[in-house]
C-alpha atoms as a PDB file:
ATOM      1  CA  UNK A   1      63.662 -13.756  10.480  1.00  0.00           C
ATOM      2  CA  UNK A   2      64.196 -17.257  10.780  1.00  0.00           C
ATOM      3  CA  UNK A   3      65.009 -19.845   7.765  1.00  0.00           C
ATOM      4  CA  UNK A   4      61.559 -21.258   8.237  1.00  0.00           C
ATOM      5  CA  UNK A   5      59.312 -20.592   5.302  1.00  0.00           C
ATOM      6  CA  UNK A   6      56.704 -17.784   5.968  1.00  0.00           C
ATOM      7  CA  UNK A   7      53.769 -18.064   4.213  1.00  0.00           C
ATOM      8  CA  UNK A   8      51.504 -14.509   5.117  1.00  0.00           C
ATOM      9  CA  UNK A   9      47.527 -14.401   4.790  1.00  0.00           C
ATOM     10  CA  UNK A  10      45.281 -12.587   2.334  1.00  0.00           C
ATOM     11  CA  UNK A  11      45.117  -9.711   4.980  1.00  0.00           C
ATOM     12  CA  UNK A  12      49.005  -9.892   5.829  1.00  0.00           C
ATOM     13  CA  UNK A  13      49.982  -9.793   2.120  1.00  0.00           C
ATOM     14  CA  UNK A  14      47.730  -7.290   1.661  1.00  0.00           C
ATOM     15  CA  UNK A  15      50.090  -5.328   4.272  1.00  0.00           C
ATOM     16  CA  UNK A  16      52.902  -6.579   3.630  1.00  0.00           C
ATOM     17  CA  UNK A  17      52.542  -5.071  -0.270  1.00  0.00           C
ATOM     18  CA  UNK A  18      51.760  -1.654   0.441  1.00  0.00           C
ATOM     19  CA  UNK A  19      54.714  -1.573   3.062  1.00  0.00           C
ATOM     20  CA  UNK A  20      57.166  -3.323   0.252  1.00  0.00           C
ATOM     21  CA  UNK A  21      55.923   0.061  -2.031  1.00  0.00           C
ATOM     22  CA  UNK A  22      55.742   2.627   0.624  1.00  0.00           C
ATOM     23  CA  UNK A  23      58.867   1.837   3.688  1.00  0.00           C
ATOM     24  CA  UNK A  24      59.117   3.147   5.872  1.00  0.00           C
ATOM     25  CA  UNK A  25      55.483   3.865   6.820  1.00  0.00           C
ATOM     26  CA  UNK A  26      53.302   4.871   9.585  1.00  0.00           C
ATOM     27  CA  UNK A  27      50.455   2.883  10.420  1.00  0.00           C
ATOM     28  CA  UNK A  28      47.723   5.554   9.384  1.00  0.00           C
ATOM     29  CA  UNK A  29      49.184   5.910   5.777  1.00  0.00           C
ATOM     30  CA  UNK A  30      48.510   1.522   5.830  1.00  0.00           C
ATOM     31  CA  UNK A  31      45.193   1.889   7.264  1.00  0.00           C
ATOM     32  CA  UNK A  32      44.038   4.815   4.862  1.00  0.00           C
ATOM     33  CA  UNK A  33      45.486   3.078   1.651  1.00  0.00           C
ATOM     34  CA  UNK A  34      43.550  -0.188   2.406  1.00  0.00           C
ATOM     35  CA  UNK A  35      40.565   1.729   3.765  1.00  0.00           C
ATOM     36  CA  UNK A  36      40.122   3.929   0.349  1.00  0.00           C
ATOM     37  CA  UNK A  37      39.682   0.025  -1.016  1.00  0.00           C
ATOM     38  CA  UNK A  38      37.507  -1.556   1.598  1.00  0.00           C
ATOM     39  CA  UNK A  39      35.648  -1.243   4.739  1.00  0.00           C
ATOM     40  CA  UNK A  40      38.166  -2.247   7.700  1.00  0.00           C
ATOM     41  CA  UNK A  41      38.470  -0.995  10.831  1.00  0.00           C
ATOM     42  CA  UNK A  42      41.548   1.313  11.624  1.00  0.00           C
ATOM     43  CA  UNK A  43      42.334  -1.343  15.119  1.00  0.00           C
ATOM     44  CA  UNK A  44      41.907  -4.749  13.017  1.00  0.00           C
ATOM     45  CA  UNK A  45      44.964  -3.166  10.726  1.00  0.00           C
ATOM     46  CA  UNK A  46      47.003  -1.692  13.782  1.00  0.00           C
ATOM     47  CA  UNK A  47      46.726  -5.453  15.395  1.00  0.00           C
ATOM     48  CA  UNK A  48      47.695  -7.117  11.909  1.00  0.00           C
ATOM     49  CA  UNK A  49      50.875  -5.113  12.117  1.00  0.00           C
ATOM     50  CA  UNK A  50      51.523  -5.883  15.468  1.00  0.00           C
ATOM     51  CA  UNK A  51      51.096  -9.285  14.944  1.00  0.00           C
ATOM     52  CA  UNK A  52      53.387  -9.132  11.686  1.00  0.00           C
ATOM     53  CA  UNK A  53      56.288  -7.463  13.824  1.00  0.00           C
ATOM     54  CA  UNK A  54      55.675 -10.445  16.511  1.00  0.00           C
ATOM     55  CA  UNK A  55      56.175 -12.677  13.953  1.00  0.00           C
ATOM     56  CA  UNK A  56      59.362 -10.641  12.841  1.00  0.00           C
ATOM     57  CA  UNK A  57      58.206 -10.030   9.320  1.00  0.00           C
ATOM     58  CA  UNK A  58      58.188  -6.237  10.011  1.00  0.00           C
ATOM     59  CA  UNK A  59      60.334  -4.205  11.870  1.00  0.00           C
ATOM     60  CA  UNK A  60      59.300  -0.894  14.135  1.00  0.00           C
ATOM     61  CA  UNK A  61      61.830   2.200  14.187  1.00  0.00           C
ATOM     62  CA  UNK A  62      60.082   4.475  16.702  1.00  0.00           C
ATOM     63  CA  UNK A  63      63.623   6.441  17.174  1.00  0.00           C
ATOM     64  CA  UNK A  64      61.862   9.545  15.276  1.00  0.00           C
ATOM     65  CA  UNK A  65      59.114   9.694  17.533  1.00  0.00           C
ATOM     66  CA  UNK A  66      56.023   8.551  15.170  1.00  0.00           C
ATOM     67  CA  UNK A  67      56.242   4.374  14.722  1.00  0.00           C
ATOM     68  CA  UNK A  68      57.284   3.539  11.268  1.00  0.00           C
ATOM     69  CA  UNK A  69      57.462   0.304   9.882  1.00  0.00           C
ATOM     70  CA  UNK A  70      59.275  -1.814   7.079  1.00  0.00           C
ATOM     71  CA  UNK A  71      59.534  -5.112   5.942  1.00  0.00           C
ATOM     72  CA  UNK A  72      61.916  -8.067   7.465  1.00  0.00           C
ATOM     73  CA  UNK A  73      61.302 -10.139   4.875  1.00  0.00           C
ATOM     74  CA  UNK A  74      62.466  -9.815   0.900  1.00  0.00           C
ATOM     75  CA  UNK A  75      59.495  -8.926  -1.423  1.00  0.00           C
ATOM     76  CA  UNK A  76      61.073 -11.793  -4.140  1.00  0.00           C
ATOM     77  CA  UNK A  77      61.487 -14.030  -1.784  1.00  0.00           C
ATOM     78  CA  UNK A  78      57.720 -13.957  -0.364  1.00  0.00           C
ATOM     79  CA  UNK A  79      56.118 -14.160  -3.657  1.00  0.00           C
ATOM     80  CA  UNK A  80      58.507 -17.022  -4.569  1.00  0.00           C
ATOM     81  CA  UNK A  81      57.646 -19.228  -1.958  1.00  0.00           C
ATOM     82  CA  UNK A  82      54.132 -18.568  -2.491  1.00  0.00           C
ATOM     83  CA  UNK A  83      53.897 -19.097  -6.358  1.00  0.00           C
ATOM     84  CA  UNK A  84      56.254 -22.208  -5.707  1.00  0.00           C
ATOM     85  CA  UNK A  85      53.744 -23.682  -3.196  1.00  0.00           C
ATOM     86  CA  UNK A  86      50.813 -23.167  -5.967  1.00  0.00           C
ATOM     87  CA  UNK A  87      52.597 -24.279  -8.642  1.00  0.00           C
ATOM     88  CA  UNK A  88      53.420 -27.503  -6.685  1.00  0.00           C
ATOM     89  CA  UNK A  89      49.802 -27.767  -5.010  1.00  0.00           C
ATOM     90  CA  UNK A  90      47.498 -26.472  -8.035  1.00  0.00           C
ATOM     91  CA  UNK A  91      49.870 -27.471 -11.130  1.00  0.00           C
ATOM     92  CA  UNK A  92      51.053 -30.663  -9.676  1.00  0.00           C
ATOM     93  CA  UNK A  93      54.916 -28.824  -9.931  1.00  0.00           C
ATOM     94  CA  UNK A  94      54.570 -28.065 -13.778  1.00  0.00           C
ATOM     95  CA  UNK A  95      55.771 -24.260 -14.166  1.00  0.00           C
ATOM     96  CA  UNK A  96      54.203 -24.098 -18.145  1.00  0.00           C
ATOM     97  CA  UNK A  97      50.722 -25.340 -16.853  1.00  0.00           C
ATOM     98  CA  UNK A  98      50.548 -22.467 -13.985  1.00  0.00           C
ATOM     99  CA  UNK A  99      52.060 -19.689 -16.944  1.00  0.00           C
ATOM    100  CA  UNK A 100      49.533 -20.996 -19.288  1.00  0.00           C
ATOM    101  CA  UNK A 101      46.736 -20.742 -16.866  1.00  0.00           C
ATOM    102  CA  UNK A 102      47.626 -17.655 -15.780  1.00  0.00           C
ATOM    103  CA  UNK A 103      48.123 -16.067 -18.861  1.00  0.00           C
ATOM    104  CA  UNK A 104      45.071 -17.865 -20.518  1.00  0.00           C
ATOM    105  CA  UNK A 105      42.393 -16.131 -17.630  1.00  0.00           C
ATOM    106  CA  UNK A 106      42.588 -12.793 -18.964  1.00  0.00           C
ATOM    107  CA  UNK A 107      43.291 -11.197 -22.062  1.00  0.00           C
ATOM    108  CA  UNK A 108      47.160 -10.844 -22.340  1.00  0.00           C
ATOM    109  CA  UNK A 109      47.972  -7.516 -24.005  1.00  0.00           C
ATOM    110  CA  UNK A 110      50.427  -7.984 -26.738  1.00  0.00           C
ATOM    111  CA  UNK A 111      52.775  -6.230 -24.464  1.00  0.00           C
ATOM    112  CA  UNK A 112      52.870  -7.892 -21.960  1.00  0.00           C
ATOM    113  CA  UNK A 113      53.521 -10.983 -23.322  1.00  0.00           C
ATOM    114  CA  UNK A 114      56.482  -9.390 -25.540  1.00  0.00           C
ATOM    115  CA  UNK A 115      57.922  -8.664 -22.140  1.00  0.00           C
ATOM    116  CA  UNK A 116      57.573 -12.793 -21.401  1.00  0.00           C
ATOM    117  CA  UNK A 117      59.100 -14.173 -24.440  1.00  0.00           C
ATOM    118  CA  UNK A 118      61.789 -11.192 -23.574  1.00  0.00           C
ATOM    119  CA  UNK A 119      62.016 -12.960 -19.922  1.00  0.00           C
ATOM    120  CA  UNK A 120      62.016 -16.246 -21.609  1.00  0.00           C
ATOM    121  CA  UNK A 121      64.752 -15.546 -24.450  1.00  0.00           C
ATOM    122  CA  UNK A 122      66.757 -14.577 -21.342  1.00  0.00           C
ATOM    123  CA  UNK A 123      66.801 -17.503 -19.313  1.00  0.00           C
ATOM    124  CA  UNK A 124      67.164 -19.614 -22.470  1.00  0.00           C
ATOM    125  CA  UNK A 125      70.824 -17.823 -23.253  1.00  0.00           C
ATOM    126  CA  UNK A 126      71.316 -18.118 -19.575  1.00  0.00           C
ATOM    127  CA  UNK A 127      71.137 -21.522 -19.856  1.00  0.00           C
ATOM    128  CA  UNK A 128      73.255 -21.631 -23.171  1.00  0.00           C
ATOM    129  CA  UNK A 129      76.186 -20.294 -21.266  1.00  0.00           C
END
């Protein structure tokens, strides 16, 4: 893939995570996964996948015979563009006002947000160093 940013669709991402989770995977196992969640038609997600391996997100290996699929493009690196282009667009840049909105739409278990000041502790001694 190319150093230009790619920035997938609702129905590419959609893809593009259950490939991340299951690679290398057929087609079928895609289509059934997002068909057990929605009504879509078993060509629309056979065309989406073609279209994602034009664009050289994905990559086909048919050297076993059956077409299997994985992804071009880094998981990390996907979902950091994308949450960097929100937090610029929707939080005018500002990192604490996305976090804060984020965390303030649903009710945060006390878990979870152990885990973030965990996260947080660490990039503070990161930064320390």
């Amino acid at each position: 893939m190319s150093d230009k940013i790619y920035e997938p669709t609702e129905a590419e991402l959609e893809i593009l995570q259950l490939i991340w989770e299951l690679q290398p995977v057929t087609v079928r196992d895609i289509y059934d996964r997002i068909a057990a969640r929605k009504e879509v038609g078993y060509t629309t997600v056979l065309k989406q996948i073609q279209r994602l391996t034009e664009k050289e997100v994905l990559i086909k290996d048919d050297t076993q015979g059956a077409h299997l699929y994985r992804a071009a493009v880094q998981e990390t690196e996907v979902k950091q563009q994308l949450a960097g282009k929100m937090m610029q667009t929707a939080f005018g840049g500002s990192a604490l006002q996305m976090m804060m909105h984020a965390l303030g739409q649903d009710k945060s278990s006390p878990g979870t947000l152990l885990e973030l000041k965990d996260w947080l502790d660490q990039q503070i001694n990161k930064e320390k160093k």
